[in-house]
N, C-alpha and C. Protein backbone atom coordinates (compact mmCIF):
# COMPACT_ATOMS: atom_id res chain seq x y z
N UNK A 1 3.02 13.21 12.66
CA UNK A 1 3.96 13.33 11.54
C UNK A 1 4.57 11.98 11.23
N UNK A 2 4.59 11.67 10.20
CA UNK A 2 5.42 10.19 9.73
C UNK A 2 6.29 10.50 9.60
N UNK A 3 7.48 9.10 9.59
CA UNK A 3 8.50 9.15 9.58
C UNK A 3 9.38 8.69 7.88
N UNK A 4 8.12 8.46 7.39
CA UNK A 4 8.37 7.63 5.66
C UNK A 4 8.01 9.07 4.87
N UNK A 5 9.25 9.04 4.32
CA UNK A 5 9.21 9.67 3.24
C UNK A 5 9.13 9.23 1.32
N UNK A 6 10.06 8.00 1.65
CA UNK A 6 10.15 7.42 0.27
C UNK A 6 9.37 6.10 0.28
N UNK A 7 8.52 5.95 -0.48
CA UNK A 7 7.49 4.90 -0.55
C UNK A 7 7.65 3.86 -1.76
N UNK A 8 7.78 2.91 -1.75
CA UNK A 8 7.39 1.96 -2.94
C UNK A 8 6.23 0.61 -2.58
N UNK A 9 5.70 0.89 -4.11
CA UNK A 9 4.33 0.11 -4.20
C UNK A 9 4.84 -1.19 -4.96
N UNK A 10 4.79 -2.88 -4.42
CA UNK A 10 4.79 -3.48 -5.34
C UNK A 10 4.12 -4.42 -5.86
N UNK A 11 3.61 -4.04 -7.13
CA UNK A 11 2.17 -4.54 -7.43
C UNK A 11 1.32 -3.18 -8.26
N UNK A 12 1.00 -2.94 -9.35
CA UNK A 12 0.01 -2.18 -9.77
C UNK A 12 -1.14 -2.42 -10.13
N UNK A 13 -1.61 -3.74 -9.87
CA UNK A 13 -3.28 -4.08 -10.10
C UNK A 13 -4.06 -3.46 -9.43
N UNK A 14 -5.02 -3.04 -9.38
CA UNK A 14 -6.19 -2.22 -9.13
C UNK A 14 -6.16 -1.90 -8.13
N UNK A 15 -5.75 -2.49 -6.87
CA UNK A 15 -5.35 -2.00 -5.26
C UNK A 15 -3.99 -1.37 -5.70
N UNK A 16 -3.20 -1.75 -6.18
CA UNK A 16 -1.93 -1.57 -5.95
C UNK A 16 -1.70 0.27 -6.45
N UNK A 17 -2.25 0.23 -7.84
CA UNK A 17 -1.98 1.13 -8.46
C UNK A 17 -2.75 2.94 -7.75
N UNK A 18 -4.24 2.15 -6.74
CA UNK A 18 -4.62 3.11 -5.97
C UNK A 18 -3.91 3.59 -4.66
N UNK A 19 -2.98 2.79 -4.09
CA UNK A 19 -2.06 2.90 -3.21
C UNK A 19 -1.00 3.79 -3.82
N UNK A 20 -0.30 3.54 -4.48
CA UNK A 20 1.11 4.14 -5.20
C UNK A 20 0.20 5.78 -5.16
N UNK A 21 -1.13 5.57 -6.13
CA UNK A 21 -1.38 6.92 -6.35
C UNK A 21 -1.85 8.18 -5.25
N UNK A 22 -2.37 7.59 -4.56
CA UNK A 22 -3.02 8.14 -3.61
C UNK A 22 -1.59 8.68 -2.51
N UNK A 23 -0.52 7.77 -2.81
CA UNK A 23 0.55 8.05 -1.91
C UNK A 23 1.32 9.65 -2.17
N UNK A 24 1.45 9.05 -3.69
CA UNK A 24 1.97 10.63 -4.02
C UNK A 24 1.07 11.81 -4.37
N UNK A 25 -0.41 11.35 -4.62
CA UNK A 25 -0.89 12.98 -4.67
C UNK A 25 -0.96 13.36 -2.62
N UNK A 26 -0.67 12.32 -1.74
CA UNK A 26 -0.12 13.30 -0.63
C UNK A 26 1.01 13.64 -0.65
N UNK A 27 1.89 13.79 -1.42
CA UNK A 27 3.24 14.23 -1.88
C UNK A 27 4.11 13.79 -1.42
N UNK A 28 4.22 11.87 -1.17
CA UNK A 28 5.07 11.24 -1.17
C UNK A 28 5.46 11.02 -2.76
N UNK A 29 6.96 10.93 -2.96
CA UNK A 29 7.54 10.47 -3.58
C UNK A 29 7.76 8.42 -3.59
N UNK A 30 6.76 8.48 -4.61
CA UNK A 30 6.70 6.56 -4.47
C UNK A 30 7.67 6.10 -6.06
N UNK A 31 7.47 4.99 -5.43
CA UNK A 31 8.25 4.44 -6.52
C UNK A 31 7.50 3.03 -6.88
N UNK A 32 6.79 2.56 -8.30
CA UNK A 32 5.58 1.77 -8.22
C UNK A 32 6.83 0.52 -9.08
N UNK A 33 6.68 -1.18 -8.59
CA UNK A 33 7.64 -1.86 -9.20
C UNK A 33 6.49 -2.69 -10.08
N UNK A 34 6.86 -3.41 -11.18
CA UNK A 34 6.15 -4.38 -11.71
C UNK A 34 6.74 -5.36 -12.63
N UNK A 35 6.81 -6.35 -12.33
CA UNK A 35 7.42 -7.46 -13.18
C UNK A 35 7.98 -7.40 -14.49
N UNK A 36 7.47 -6.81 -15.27
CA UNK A 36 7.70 -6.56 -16.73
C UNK A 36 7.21 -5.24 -17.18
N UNK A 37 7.98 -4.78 -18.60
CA UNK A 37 7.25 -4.05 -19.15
C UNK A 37 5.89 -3.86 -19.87
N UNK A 38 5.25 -4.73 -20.43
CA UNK A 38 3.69 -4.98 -20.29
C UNK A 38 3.20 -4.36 -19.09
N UNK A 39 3.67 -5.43 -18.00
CA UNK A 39 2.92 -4.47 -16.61
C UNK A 39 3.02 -3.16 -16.33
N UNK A 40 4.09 -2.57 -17.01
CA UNK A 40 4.58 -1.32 -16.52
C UNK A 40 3.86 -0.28 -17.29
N UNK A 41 3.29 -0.78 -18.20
CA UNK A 41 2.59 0.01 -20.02
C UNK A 41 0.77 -0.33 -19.05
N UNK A 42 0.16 -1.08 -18.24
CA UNK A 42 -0.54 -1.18 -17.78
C UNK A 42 -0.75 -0.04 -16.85
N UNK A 43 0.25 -0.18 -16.25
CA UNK A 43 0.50 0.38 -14.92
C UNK A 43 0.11 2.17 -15.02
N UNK A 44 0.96 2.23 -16.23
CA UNK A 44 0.89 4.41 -16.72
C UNK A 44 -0.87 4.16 -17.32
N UNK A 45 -1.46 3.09 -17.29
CA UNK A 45 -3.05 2.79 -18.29
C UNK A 45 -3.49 3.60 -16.44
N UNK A 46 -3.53 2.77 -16.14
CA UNK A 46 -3.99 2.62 -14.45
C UNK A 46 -4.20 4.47 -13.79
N UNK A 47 -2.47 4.45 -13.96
CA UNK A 47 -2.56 6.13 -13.29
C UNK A 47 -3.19 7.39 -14.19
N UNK A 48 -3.25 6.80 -15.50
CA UNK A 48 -3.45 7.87 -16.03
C UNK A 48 -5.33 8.15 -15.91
N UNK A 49 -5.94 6.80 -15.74
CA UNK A 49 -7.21 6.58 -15.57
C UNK A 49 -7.42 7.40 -14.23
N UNK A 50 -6.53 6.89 -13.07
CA UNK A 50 -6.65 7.53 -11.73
C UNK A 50 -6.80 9.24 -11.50
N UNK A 51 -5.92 9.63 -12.57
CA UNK A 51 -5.94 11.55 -12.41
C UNK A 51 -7.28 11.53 -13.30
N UNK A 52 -7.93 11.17 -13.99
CA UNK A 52 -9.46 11.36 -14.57
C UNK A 52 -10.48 11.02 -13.46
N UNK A 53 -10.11 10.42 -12.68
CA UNK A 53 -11.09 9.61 -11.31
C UNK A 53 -11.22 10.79 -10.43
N UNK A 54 -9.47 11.44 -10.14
CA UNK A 54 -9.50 11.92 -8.96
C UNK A 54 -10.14 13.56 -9.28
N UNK A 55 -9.60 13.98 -10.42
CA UNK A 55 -10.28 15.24 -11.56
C UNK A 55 -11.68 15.31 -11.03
N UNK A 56 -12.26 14.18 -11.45
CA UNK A 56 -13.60 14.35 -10.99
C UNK A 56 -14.76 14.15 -10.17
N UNK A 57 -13.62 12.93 -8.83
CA UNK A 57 -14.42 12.79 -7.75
C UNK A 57 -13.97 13.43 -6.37
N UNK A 58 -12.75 13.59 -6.73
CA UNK A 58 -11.92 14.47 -5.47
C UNK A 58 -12.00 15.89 -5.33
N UNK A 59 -12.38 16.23 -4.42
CA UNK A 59 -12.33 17.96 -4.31
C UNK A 59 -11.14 18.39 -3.91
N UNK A 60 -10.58 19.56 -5.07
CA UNK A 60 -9.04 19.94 -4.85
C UNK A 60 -8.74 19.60 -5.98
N UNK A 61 -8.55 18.46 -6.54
CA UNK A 61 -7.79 17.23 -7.35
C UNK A 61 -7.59 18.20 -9.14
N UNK A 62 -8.67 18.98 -9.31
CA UNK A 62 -8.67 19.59 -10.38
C UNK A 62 -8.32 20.51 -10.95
N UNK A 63 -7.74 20.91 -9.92
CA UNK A 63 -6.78 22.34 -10.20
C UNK A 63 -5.06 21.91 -10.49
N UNK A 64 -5.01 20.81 -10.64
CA UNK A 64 -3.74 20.38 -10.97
C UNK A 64 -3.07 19.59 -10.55
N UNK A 65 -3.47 19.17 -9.26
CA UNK A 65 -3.17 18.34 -8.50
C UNK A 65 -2.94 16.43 -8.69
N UNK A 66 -4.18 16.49 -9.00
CA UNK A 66 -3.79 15.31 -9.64
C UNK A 66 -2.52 14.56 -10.54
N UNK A 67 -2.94 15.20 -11.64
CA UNK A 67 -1.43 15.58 -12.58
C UNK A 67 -0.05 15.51 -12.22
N UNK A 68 0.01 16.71 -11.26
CA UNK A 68 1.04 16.50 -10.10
C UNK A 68 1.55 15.36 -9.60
N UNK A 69 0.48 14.43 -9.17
CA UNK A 69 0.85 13.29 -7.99
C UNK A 69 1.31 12.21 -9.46
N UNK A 70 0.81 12.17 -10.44
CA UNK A 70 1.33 11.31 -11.58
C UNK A 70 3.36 11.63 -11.96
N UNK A 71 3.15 12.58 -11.67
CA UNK A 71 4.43 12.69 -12.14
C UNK A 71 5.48 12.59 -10.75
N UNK A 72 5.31 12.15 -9.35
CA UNK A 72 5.74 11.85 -8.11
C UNK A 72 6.01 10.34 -8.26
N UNK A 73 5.76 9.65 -9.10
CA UNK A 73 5.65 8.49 -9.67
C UNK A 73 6.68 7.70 -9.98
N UNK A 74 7.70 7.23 -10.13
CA UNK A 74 8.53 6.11 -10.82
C UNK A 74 8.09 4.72 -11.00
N UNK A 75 7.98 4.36 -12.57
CA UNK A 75 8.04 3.38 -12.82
C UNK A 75 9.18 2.63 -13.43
N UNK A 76 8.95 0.92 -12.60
CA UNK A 76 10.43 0.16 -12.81
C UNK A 76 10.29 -1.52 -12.74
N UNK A 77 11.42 -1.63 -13.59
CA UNK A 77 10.55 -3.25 -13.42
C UNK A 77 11.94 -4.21 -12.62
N UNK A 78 12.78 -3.09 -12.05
CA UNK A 78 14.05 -3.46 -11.40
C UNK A 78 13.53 -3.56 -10.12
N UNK A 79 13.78 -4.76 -9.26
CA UNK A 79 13.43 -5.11 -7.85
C UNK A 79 14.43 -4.40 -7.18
N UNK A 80 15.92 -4.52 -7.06
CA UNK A 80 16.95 -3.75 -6.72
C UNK A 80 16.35 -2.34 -7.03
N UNK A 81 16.43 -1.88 -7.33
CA UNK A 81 16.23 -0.21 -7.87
C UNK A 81 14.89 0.04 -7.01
N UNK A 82 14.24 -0.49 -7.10
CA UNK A 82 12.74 -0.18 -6.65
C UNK A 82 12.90 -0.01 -5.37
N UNK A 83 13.44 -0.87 -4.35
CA UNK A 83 13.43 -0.73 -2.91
C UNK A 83 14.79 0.14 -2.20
N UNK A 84 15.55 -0.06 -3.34
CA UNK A 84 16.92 0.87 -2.51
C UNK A 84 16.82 1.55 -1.57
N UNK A 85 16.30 2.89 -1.53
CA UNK A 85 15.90 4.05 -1.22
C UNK A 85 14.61 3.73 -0.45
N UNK A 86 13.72 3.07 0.04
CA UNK A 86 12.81 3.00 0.51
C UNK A 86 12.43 3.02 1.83
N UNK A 87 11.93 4.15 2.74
CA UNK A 87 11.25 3.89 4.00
C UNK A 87 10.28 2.87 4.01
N UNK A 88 9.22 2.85 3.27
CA UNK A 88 8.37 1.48 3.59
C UNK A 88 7.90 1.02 2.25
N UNK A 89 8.15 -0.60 2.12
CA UNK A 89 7.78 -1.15 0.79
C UNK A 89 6.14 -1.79 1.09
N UNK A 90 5.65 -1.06 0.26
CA UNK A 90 3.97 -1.70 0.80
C UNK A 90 3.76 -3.14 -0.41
N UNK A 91 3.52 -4.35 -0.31
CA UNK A 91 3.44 -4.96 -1.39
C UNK A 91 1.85 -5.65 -1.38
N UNK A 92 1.72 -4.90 -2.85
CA UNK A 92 -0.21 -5.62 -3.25
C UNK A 92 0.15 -6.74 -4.61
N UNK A 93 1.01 -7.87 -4.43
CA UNK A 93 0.80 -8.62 -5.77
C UNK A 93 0.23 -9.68 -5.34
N UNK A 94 0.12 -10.69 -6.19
CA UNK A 94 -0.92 -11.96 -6.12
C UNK A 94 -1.64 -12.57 -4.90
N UNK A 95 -2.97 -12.74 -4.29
CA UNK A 95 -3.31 -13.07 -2.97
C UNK A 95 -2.74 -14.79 -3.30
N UNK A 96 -1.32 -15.50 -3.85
CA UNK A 96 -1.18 -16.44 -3.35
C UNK A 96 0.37 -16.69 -2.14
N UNK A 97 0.22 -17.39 -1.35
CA UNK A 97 1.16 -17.50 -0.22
C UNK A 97 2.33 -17.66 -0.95
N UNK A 98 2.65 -18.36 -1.63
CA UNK A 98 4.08 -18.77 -2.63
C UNK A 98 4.85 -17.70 -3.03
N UNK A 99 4.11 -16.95 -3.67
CA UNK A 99 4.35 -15.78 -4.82
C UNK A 99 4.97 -14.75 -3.31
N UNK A 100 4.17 -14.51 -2.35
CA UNK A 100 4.74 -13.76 -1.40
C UNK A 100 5.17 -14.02 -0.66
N UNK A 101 5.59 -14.90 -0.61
CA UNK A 101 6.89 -16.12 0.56
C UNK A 101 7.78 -15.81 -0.59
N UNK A 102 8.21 -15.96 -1.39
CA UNK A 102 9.44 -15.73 -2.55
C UNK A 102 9.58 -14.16 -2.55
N UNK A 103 8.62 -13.91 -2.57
CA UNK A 103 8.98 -12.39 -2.75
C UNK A 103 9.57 -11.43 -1.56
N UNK A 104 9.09 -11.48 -0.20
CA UNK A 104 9.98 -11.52 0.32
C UNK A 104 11.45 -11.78 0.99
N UNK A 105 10.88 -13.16 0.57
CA UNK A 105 12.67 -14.00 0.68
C UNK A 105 13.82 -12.75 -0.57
N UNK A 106 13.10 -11.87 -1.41
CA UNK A 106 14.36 -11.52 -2.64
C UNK A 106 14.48 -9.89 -1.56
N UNK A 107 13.52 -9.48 -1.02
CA UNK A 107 13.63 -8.28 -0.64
C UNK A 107 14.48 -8.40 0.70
N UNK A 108 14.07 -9.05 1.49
CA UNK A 108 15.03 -9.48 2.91
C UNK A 108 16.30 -9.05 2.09
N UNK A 109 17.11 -9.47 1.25
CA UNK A 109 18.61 -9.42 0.87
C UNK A 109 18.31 -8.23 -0.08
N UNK A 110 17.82 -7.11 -0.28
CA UNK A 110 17.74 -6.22 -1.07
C UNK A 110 17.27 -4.45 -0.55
N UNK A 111 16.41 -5.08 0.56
CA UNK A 111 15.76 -3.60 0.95
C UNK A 111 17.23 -3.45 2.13
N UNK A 112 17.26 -1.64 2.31
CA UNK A 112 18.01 -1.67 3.46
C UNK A 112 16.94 -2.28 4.48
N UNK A 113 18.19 -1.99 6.00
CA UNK A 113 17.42 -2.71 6.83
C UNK A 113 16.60 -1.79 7.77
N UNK A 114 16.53 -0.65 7.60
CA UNK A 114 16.11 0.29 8.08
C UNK A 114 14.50 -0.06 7.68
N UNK A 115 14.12 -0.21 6.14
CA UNK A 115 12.89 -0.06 5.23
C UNK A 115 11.73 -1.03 6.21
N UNK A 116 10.62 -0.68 6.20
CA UNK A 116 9.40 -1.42 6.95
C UNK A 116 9.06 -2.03 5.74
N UNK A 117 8.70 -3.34 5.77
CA UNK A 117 7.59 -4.03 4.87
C UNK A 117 6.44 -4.00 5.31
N UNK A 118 5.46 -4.01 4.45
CA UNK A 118 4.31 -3.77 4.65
C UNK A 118 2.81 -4.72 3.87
N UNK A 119 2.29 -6.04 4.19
CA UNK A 119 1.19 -6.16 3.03
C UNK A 119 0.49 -5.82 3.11
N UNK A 120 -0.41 -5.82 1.72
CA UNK A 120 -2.11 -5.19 1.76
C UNK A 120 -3.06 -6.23 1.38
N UNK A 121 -2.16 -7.61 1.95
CA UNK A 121 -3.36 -8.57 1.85
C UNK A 121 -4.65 -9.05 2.36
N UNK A 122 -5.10 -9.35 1.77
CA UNK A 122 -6.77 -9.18 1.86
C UNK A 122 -7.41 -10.23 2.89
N UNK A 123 -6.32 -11.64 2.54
CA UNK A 123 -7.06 -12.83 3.20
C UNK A 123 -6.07 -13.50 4.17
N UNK A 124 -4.88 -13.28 4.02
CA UNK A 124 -3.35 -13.74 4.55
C UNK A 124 -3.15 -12.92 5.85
N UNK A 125 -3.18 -13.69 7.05
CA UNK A 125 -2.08 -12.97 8.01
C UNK A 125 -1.13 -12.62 7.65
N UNK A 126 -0.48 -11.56 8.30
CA UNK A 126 1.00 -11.04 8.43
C UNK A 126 2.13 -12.55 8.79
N UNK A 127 1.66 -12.97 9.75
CA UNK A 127 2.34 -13.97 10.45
C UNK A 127 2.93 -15.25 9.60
N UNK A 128 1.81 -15.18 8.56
CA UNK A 128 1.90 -15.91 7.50
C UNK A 128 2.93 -15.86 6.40
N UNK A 129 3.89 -14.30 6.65
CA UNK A 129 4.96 -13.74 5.86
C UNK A 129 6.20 -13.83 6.29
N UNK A 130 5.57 -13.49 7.62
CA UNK A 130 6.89 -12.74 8.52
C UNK A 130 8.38 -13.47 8.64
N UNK A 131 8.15 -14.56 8.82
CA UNK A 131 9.60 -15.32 8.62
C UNK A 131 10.55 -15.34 7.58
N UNK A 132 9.58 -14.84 6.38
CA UNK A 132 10.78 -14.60 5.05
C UNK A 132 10.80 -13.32 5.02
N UNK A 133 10.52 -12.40 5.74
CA UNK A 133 10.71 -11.11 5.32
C UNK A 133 12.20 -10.45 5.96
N UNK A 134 13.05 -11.63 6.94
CA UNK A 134 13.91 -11.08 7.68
C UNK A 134 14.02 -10.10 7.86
N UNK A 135 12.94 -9.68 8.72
CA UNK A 135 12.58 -8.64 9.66
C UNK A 135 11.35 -8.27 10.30
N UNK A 136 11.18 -9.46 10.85
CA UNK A 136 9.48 -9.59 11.98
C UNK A 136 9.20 -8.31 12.55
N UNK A 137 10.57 -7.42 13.01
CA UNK A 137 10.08 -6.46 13.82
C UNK A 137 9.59 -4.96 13.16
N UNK A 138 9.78 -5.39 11.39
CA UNK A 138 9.67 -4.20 10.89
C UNK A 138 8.34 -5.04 9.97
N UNK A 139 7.44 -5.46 10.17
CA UNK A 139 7.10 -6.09 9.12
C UNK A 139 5.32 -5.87 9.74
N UNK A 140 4.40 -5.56 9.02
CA UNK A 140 3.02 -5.76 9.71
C UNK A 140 2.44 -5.57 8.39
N UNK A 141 0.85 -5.86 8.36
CA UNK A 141 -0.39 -5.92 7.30
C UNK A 141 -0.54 -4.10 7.46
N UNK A 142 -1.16 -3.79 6.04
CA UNK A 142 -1.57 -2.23 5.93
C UNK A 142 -2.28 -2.82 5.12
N UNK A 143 -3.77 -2.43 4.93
CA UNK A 143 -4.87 -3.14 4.25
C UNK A 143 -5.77 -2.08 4.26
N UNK A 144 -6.05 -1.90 2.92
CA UNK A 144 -6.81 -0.46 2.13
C UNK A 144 -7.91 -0.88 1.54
N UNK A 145 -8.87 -0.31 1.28
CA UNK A 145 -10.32 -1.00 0.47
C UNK A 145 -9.91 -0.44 -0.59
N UNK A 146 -10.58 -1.30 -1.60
CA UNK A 146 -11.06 -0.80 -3.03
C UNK A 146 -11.89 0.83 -2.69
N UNK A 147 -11.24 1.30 -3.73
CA UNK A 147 -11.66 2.91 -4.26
C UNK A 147 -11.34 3.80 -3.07
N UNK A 148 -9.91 3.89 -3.14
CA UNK A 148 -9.23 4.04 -1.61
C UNK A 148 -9.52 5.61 -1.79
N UNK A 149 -9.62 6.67 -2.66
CA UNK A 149 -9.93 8.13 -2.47
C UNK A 149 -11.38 8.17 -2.02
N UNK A 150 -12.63 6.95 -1.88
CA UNK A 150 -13.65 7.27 -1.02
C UNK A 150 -13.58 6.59 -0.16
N UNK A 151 -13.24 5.28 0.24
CA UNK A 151 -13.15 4.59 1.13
C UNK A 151 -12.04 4.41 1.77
N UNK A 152 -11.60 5.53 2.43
CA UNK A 152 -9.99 6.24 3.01
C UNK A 152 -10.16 5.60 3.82
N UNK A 153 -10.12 4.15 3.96
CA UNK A 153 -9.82 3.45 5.78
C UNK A 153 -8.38 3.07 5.14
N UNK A 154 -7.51 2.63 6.34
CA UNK A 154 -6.39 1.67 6.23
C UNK A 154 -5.99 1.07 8.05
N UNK A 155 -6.44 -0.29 7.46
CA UNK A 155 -6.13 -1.24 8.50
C UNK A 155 -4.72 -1.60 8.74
N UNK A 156 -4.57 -1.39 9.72
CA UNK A 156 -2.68 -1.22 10.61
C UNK A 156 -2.90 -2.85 11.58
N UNK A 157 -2.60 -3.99 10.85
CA UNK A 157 -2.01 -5.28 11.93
C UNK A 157 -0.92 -5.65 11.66
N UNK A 158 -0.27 -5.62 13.36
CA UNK A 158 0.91 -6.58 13.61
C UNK A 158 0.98 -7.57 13.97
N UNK A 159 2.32 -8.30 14.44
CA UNK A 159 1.98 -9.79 14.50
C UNK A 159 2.50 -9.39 16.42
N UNK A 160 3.10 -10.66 16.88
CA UNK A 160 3.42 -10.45 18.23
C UNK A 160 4.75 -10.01 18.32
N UNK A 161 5.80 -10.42 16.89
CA UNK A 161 7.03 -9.94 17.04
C UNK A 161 6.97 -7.77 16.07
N UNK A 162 5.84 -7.59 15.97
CA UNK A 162 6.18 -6.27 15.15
C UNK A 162 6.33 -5.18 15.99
N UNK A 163 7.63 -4.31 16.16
CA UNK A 163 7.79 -3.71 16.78
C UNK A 163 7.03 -2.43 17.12
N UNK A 164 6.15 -1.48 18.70
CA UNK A 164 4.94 -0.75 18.68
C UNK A 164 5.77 0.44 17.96
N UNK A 165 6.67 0.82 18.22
CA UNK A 165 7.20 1.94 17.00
C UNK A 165 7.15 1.96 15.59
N UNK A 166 7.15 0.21 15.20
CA UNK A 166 6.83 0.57 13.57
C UNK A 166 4.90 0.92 13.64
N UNK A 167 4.35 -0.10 14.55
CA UNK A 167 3.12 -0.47 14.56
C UNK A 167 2.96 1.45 14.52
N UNK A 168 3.18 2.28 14.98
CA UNK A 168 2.80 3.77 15.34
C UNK A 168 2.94 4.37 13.92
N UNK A 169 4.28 4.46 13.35
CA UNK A 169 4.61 4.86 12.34
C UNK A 169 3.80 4.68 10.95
N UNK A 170 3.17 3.30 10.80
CA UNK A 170 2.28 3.24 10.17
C UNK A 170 0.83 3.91 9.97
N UNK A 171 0.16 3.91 11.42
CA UNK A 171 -0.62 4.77 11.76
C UNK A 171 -0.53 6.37 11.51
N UNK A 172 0.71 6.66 11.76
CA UNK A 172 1.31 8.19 11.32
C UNK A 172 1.04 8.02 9.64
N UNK A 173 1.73 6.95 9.12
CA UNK A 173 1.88 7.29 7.48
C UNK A 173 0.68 6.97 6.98
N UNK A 174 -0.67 6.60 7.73
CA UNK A 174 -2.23 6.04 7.34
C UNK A 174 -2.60 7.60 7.38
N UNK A 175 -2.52 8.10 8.19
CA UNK A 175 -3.10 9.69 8.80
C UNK A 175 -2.60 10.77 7.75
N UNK A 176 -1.15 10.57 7.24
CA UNK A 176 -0.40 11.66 5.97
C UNK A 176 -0.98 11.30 4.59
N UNK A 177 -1.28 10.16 4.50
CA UNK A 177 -1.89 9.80 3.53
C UNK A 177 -3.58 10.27 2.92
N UNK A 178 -4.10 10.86 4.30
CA UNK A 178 -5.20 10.93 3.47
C UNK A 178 -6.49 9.80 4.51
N UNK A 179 -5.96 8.81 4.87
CA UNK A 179 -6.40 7.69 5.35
C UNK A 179 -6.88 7.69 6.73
N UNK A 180 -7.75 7.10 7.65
CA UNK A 180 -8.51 6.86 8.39
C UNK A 180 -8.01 5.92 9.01
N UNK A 181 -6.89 5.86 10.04
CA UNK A 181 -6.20 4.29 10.61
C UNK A 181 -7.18 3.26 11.79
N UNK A 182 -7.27 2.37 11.18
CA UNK A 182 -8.08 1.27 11.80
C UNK A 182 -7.01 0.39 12.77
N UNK A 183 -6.42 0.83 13.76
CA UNK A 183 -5.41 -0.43 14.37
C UNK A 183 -5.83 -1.44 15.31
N UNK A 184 -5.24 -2.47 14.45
CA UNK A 184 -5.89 -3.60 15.05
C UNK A 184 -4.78 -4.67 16.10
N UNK A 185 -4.32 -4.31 17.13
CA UNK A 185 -3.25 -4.81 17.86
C UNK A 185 -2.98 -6.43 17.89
N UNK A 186 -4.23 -6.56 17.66
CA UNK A 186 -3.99 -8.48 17.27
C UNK A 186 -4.72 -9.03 16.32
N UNK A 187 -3.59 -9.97 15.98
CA UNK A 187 -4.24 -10.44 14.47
C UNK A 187 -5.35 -11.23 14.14
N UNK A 188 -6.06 -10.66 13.73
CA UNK A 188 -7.66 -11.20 13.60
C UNK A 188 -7.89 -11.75 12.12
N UNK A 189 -8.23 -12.78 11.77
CA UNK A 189 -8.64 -13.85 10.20
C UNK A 189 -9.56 -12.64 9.89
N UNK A 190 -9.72 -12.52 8.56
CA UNK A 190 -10.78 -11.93 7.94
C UNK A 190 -10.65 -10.80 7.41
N UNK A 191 -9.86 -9.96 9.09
CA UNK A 191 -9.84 -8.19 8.87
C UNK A 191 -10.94 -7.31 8.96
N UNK A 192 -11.33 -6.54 9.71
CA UNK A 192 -12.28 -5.42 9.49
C UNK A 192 -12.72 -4.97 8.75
N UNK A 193 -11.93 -4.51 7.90
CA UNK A 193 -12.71 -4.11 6.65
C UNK A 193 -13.30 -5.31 5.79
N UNK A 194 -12.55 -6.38 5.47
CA UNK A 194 -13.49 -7.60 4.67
C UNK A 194 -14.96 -7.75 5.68
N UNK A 195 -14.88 -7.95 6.64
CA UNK A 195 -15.94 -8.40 7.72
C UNK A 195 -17.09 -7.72 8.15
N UNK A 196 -16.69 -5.83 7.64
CA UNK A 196 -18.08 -5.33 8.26
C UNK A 196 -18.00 -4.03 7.31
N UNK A 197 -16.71 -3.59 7.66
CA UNK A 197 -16.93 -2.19 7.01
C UNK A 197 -16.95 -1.64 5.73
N UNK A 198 -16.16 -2.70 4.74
CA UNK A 198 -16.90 -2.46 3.31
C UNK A 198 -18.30 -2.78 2.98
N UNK A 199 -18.69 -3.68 3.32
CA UNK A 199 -20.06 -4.16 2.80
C UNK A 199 -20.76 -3.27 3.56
N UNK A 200 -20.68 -2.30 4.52
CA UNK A 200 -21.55 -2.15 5.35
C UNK A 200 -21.08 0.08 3.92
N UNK A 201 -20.27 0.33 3.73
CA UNK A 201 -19.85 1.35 2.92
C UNK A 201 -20.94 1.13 1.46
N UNK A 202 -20.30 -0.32 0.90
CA UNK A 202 -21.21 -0.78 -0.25
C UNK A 202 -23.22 -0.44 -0.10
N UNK A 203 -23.26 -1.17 0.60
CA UNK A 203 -24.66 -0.75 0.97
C UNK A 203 -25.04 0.28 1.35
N UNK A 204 -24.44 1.71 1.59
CA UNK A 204 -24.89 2.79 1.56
C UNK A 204 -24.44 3.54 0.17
N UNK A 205 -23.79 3.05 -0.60
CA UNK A 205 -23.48 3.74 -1.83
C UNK A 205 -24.75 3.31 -2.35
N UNK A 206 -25.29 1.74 -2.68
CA UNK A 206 -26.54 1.18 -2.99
C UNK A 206 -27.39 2.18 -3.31
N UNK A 207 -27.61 2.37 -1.99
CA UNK A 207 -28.64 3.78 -1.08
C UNK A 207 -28.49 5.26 -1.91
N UNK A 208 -27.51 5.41 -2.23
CA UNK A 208 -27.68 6.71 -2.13
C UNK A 208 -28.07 7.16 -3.68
């Protein structure tokens, strides 16, 4: 059983927006943030594409369900507002170090201190964050593949300061989700999934 109930996604580009969604058709209540309103007019493009995806590749998804998880949804382009309330802030925006060294530096003084941070970066250690996130011990990588309703893995790394109770909790909220937890107790360049298990997924879709 997890311990996260209130979720926010920040970031709705193509990872991001499959995270947020996938969160609430398991009937978390998320809350998706995005810079502007443009992004945010993107963002309802994104989910609304996603309940046509899940309609017709998900079993279950069509009896209403989908639909459902769209409207579990908040969109906001308020950073304050977005994390208030949040058990764990998962953030998928730009793979550059800057953009997410700043961005944590605004959430450290904004999320309670209770809230886990979380990235879903692709190429970046955790370790690589952790000092602006003021809060090493709540802070680890959650890393999802592209077309996360078939390729339900999610990679769980911490650093040496992340505490094994958040490190668990994540694993719990990988498992409520829908997701397949990959934990990886030490931090490895690359990641599992970049390194074997997508390409090795890709090439049997090829196949089939």
């Amino acid at each position: 059983m997890s311990d996260i109930l209130k979720v926010t996604v920040l970031g709705t580009g193509v990872l991001g927006s499959q995270i947020a969604f996938q969160a609430a058709y398991s009937g978390f209540d998320v809350t998706a943030y995005e810079i502007s309103d443009e992004a945010l007019d993107q963002a309802r493009h994104r989910f609304e594409t996603l309940v046509e995806t899940y309609v017709k590749e998900v079993t279950g998804a069509a009896d209403g369900k989908a639909a459902e998880a769209s409207r579990r949804i908040t969109l906001t382009a308020d950073l304050g507002a977005a994390v208030a309330n949040a058990d764990l802030v998962i953030e998928a925006v730009p793979e550059v170090l800057e953009i997410k060294q700043a961005l944590y530096e605004k959430l450290a003084a904004l999320a309670p201190d209770r809230t886990i941070f979380a990235t879903n970066s692709s190429t970046l250690l955790p370790s690589d964050l952790k000092a602006f996130t003021g809060r090493p011990d709540r802070f680890l990588a959650l890393h999802f593949a592209n077309s996360i309703w078939k390729f339900n893995t999610a990679e769980v790394m911490g650093t040496d300061d992340t505490d094994p109770a958040v490190f668990d909790t994540l694993i719990a909220f990988s498992s409520a989700i829908g997701m397949v937890p990959i934990p990886v107790r030490k931090e490895k360049a690359g990641y599992v999934l970049n390194s074997l298990l997508v390409p090795f997924l890709n090439a049997a879709t090829d196949l089939a």
